[in-house]
Protein backbone atom coordinates (compact mmCIF):
# COMPACT_ATOMS: atom_id res chain seq x y z
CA UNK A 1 11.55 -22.63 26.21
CA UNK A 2 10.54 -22.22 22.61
CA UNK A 3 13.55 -24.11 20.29
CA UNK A 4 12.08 -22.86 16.63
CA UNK A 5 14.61 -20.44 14.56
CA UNK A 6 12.84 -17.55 14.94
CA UNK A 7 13.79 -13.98 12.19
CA UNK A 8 13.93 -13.35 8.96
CA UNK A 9 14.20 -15.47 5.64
CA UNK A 10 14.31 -14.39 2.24
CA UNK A 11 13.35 -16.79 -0.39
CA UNK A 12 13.56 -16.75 -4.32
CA UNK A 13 10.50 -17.03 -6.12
CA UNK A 14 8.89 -17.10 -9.68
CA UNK A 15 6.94 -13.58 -10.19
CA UNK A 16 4.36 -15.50 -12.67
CA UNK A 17 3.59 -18.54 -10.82
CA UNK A 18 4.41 -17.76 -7.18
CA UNK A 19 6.56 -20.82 -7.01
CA UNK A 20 8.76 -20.48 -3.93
CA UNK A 21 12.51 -21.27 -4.07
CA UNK A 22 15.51 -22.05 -1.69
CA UNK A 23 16.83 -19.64 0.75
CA UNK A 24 19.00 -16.64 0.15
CA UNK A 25 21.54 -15.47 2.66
CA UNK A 26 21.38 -12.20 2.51
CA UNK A 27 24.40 -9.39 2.91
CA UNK A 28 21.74 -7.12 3.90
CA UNK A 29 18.70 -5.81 3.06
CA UNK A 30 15.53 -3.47 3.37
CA UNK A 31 11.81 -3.50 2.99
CA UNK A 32 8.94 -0.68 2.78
CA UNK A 33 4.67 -0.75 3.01
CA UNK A 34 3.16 2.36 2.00
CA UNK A 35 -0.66 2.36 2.17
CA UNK A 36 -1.80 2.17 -1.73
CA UNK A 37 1.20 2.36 -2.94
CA UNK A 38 3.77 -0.22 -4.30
CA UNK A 39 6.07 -2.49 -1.54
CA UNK A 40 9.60 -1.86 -1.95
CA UNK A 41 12.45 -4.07 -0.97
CA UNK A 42 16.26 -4.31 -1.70
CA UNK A 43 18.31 -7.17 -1.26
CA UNK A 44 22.41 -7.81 -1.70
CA UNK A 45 23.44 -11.05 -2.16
CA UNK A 46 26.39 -12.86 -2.55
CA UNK A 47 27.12 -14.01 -6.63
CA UNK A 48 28.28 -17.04 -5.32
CA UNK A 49 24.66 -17.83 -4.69
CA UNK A 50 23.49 -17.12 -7.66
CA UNK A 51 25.55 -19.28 -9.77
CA UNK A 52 23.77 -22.41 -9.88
CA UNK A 53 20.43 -20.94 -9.95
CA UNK A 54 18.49 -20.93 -12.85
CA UNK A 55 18.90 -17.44 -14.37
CA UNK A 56 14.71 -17.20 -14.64
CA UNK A 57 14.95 -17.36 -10.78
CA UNK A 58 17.26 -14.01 -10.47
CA UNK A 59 16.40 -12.40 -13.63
CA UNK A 60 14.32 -9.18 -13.57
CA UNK A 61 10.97 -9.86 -13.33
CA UNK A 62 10.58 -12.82 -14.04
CA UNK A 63 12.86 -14.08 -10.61
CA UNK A 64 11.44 -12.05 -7.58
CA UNK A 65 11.85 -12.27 -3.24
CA UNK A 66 9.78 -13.21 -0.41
CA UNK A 67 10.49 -11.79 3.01
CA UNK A 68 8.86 -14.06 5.93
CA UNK A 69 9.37 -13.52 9.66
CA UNK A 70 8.96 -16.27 11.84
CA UNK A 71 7.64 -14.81 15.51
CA UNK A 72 7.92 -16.58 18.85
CA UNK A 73 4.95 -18.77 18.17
CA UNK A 74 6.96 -20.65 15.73
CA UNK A 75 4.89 -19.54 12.54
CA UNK A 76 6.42 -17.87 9.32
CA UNK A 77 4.43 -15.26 8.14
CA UNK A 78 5.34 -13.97 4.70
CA UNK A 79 5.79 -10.04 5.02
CA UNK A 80 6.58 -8.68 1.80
CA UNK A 81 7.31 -10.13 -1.65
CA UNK A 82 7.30 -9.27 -5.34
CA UNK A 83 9.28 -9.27 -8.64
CA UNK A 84 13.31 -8.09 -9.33
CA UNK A 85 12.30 -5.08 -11.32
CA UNK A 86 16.09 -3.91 -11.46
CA UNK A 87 19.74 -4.53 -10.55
CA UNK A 88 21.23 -1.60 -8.49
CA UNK A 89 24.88 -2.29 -8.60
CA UNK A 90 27.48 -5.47 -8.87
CA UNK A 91 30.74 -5.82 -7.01
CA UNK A 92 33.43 -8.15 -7.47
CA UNK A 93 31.61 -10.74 -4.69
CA UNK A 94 27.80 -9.54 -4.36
CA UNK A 95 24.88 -8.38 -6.83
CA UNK A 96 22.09 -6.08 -5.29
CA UNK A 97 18.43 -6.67 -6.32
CA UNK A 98 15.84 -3.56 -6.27
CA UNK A 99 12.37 -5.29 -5.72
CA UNK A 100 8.72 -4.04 -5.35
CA UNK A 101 5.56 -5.59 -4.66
CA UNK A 102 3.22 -7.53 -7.26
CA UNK A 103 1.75 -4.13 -7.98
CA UNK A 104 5.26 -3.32 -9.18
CA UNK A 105 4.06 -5.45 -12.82
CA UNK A 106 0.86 -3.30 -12.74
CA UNK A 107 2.82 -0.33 -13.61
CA UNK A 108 3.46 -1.80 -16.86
CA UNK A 109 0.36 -3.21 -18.00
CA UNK A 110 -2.50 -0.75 -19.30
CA UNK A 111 -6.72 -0.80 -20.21
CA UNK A 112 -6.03 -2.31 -23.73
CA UNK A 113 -10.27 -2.53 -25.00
CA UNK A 114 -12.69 -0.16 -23.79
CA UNK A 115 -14.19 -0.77 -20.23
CA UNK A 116 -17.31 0.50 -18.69
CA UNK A 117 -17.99 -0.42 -15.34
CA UNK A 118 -21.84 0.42 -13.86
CA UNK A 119 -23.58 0.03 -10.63
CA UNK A 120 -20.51 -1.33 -8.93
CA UNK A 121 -18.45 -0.38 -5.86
CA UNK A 122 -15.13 1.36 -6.45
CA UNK A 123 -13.55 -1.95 -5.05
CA UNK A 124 -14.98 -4.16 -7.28
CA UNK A 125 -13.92 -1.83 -9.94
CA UNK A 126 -10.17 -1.77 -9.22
CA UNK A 127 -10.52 -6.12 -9.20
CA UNK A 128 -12.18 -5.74 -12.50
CA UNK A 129 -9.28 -3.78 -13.82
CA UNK A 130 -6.54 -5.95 -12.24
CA UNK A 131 -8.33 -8.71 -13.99
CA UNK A 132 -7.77 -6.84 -17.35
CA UNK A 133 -4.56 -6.13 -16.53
CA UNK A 134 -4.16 -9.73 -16.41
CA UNK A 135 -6.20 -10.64 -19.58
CA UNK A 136 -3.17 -10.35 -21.45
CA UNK A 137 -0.26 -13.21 -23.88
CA UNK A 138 1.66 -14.91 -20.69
CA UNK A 139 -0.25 -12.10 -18.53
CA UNK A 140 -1.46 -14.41 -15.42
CA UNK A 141 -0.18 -13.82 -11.93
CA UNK A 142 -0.92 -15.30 -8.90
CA UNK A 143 -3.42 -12.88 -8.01
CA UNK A 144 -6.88 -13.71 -6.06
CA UNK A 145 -9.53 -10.96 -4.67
CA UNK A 146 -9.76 -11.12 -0.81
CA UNK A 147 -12.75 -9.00 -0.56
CA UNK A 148 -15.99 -10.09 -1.35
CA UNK A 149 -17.82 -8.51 -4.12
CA UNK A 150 -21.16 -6.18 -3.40
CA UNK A 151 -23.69 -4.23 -5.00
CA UNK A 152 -22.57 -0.93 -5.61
CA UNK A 153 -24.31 2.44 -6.97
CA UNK A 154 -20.84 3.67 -8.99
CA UNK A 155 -19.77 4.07 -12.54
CA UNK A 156 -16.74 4.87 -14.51
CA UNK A 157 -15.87 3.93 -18.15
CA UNK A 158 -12.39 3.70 -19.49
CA UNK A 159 -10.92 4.32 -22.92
CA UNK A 160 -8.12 1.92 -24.75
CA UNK A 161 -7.03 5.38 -26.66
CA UNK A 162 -6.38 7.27 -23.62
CA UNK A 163 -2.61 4.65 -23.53
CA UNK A 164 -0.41 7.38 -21.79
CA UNK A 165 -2.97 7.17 -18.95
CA UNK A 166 -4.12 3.44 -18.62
CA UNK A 167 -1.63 1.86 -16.88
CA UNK A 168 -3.37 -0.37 -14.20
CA UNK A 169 -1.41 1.08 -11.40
CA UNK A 170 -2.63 4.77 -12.22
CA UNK A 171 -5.84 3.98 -12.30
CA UNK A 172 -5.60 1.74 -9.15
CA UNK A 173 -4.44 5.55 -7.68
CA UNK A 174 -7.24 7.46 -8.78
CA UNK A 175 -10.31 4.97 -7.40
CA UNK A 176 -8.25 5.53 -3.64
CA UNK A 177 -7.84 9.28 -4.07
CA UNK A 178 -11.93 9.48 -4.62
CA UNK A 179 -14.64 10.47 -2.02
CA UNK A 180 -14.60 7.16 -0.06
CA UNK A 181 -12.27 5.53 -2.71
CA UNK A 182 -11.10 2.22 -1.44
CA UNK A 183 -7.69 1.75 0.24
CA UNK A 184 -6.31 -1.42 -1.78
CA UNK A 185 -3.39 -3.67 -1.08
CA UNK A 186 -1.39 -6.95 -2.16
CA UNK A 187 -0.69 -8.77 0.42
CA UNK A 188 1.53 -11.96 -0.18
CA UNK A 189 0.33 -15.12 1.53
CA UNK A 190 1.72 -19.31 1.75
CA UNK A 191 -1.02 -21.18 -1.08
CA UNK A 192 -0.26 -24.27 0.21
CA UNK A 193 0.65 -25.67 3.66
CA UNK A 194 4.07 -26.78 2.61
CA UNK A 195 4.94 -23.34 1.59
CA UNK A 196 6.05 -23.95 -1.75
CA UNK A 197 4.07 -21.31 -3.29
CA UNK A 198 2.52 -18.32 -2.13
CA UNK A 199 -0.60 -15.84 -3.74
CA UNK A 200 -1.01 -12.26 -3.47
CA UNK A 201 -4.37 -11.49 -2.04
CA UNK A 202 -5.60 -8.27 -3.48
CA UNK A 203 -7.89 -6.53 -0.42
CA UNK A 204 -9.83 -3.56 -0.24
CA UNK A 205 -12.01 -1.36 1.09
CA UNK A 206 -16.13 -1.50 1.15
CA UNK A 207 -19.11 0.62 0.57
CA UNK A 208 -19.44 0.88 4.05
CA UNK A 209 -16.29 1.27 5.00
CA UNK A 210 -13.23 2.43 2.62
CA UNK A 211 -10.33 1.27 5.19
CA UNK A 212 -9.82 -2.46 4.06
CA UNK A 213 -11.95 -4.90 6.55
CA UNK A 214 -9.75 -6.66 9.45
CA UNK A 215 -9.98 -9.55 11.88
CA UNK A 216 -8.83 -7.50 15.09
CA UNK A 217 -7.87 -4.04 16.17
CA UNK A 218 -3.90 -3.58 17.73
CA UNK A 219 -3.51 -1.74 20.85
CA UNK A 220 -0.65 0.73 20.58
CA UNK A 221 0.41 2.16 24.02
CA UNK A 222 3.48 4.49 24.14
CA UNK A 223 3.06 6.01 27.70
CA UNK A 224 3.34 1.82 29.03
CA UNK A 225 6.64 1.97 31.59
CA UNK A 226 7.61 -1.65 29.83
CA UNK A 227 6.37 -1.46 26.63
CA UNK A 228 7.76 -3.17 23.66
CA UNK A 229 7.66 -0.11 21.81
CA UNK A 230 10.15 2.99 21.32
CA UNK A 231 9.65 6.62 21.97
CA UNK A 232 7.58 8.01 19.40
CA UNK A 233 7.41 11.49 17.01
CA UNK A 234 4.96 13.55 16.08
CA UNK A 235 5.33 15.38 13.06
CA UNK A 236 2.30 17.54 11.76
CA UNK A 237 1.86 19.16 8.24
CA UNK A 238 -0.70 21.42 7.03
CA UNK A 239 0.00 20.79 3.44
CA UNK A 240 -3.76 20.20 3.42
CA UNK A 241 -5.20 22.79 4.68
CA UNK A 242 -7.39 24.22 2.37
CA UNK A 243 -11.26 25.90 2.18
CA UNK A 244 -11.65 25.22 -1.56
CA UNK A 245 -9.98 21.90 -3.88
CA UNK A 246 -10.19 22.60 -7.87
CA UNK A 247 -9.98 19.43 -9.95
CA UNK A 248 -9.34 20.65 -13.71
CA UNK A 249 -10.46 17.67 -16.65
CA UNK A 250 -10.14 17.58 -20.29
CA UNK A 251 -10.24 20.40 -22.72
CA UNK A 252 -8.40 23.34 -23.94
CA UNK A 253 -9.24 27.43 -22.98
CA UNK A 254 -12.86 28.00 -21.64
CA UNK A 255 -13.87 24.06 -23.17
CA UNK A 256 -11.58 22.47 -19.96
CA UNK A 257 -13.82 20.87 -17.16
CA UNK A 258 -13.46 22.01 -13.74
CA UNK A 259 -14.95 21.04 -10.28
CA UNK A 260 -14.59 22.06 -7.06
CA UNK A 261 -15.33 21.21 -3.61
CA UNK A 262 -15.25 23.84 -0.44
CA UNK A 263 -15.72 23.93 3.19
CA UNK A 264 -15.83 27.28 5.16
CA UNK A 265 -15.66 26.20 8.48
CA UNK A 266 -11.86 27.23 8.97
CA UNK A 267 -12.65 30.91 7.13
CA UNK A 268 -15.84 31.10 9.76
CA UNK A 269 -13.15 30.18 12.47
CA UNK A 270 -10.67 32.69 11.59
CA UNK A 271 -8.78 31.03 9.59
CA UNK A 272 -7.35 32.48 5.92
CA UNK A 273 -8.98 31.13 2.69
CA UNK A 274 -7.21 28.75 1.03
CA UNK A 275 -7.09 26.90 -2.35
CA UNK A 276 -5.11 24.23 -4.58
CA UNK A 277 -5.60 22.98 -7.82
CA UNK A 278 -5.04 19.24 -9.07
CA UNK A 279 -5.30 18.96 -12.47
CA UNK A 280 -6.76 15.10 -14.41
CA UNK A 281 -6.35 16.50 -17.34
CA UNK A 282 -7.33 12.76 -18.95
CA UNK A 283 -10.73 12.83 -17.20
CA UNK A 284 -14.26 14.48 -19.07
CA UNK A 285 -16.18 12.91 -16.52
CA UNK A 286 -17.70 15.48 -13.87
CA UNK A 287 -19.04 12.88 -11.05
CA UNK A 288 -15.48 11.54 -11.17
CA UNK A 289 -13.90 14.54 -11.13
CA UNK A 290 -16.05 16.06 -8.09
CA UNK A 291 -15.57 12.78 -6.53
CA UNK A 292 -11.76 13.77 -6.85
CA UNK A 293 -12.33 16.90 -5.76
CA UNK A 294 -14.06 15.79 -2.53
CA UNK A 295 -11.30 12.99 -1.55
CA UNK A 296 -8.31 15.95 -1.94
CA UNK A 297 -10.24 18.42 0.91
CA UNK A 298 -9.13 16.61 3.66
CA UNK A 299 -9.77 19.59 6.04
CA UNK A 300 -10.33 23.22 6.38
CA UNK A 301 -8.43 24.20 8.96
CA UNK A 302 -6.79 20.97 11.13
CA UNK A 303 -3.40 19.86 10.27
CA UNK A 304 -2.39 16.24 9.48
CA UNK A 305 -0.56 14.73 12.44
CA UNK A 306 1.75 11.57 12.09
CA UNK A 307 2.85 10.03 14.70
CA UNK A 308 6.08 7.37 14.21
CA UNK A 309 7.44 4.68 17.00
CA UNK A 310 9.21 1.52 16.68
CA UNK A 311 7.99 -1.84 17.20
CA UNK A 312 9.70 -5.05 17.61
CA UNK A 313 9.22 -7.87 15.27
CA UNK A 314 8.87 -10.34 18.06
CA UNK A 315 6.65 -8.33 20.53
CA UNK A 316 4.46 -11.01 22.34
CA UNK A 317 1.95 -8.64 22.29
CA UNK A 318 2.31 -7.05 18.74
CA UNK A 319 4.25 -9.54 16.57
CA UNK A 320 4.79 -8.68 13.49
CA UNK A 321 2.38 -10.39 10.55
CA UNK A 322 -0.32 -9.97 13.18
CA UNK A 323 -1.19 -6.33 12.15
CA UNK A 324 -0.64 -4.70 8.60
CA UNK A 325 -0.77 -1.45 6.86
CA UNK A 326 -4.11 -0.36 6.39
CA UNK A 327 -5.23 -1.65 9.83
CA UNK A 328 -7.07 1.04 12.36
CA UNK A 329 -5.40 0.69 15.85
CA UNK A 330 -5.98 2.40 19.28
CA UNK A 331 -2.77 4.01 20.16
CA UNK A 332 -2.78 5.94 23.62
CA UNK A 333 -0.64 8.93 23.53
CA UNK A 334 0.65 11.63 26.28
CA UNK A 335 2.27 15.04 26.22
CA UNK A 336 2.15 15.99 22.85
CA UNK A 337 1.17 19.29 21.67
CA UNK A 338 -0.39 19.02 18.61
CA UNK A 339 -2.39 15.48 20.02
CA UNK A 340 -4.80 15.58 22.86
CA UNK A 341 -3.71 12.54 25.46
CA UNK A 342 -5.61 9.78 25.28
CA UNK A 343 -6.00 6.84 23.04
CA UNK A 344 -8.18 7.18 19.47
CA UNK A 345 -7.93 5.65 16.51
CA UNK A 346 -5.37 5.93 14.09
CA UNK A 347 -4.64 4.12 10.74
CA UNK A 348 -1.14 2.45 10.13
CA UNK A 349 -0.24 4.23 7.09
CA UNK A 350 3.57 2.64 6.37
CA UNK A 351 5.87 0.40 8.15
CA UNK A 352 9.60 -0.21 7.33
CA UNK A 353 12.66 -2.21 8.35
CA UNK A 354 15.57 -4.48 7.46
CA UNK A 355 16.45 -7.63 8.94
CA UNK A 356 16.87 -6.55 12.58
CA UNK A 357 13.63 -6.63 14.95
CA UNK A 358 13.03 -3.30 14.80
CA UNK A 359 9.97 -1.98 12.51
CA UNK A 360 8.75 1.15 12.11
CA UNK A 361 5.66 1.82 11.46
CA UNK A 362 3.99 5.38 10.90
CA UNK A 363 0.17 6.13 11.71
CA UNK A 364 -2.20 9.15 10.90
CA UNK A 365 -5.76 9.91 12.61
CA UNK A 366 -8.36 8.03 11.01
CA UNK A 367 -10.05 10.03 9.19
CA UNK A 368 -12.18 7.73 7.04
């Protein structure tokens, strides 16, 4: 019978050196992956904890949290961690932290000299401007590139005028929104094997693939009579239906750039045509803005399902730190409408939770 404390921890850390701290013991608290987006996390802790902590430690971004989980195999995998970017609210015993991911500082640092990035793949491209972003007074973070770099048939250039549009995070956005654009993501791991500092690895997708590259591939199976995992929803939208995508650039009048991309097939099928328009207004560039173009028509006539289920932390089977968001699993599926049964694979888009062992995690079809 295993005797390790298994659960959650929450640790203090330095954002700028990933220097890991004692223990917090948390009144509550929350955590959120979105694929290519920023982590989120929120934490309330008691003031009495705080009071003889150096302030640096607590601080807004320069103090920051790590969330681990420790599974039944006795190893504590950290989850989810990044800088204090706020306080929410203070009580007469507690103080509540509001906390993203490493990302979180990329919001506020922007292309300061002019770049111009040839023959590359989008990938390398969004290192290349993380690396900028760090290329700054006191601007180093514990930051290293996960995915090796390759020869690449890409180019974009980048302007240190266009400030109201260079923030690193933006333009992290706009590579994964492309035509095969790259999914990209932080992911916090121990630098040492005493755990007193962690990195954020910075992974992404390939030329060959854009979904970021992984060791294994989950198995998801909701129809299982003991299954670790809870009934799931299906919710579908068809906010993306569409036969024709306009992406409008730079310029004024008749002088502004516009692209599109179409595909018939729904119209052919019976279907009404449809358009949007998505406007990148700081963007002259027509290969990037048809590349744009391309990654927003998503389909002409199918709708996007997502399908939601619970998972717990400790599964023997699926344990949490063993899969992440951005992997492709095979989840097996049965009397759904809008979902033929069977298993295919699907891409785990977000997952969510607090400090119970319950985690949800959301998936769409892959698609990519």
């Amino acid at each position: 019978m295993s005797t390790h404390e298994t659960g959650w921890k929450v640790y203090s850390i330095r954002t700028t050196t990933g220097e890991v701290g004692s223990e917090y013991d948390p009144v509550s608290g929350s955590w959120g992956i979105d694929l290519n987006k920023t982590e989120t996390m929120r934490i309330e802790v008691q003031k009495s904890e705080l009071r003889n902590r150096e302030k640096l430690w607590w601080m807004p971004w320069s103090g920051g949290v790590l969330f681990t989980y420790t599974g039944q195999d006795g190893v504590e995998e950290p989850i989810v961690a990044g800088p204090i970017y706020d306080y929410e609210y203070e009580t007469t015993d507690t103080l509540t932290f509001l906390c993203g991911g490493i990302r979180k500082i990329l919001e506020r640092r922007l292309v300061w000299s002019d770049l111009s990035f040839k023959n590359m793949t989008y990938g390398d491209m969004a290192w290349g401007l993380v690396s900028h972003g760090m290329d700054k007074p006191g601007g180093k973070l514990p930051i290293i590139h996960g995915t090796p770099s390759e020869n690449g048939r890409f180019e974009k250039n980048y302007q240190r005028w266009n400030l109201a549009n260079n923030d690193i995070d933006k333009l992290l956005t706009d590579l994964s929104e492309l035509q095969r654009g790259p999914d990209i993501m932080f992911r916090p791991q121990w630098a040492d094997e005493d755990h007193t500092r962690i990195v954020w690895v910075m992974v992404n997708g390939t030329q060959l693939n854009p979904s970021i590259p992984q060791t294994g591939e989950p198995d998801f199976d909701t129809t299982a009579a003991k299954a670790d995992i809870g009934a799931p929803t299906i919710s579908s939208s068809a906010k993306y239906v569409n036969s024709r995508v306009w992406v409008t650039g730079s310029g004024e009048g008749e002088g502004v750039v516009r692209v599109y991309a179409e595909n018939l097939v729904g119209v052919q099928n019976g279907m009404p045509f449809l358009e949007t328009v998505i406007s990148a207004s700081d963007q002259s560039e027509q290969g990037s803005l048809q590349a744009k173009a391309n990654g927003a028509l998503v389909s002409p006539y199918e709708m996007v399902d997502q399908v939601t289920f619970t998972v717990r932390a400790n599964s023997r089977k699926h344990p949490l730190g063993s899969y992440h968001v951005g992997d492709t699993a095979q989840v097996t599926l049965k009397g759904w409408l809008n979902i033929p049964d069977g298993t295919r694979p699907m891409k785990i888009i977000s997952a969510n939770g607090d400090f119970t062992d319950a985690v949800t995690l959301d998936f769409q079809e892959d698609r990519w």
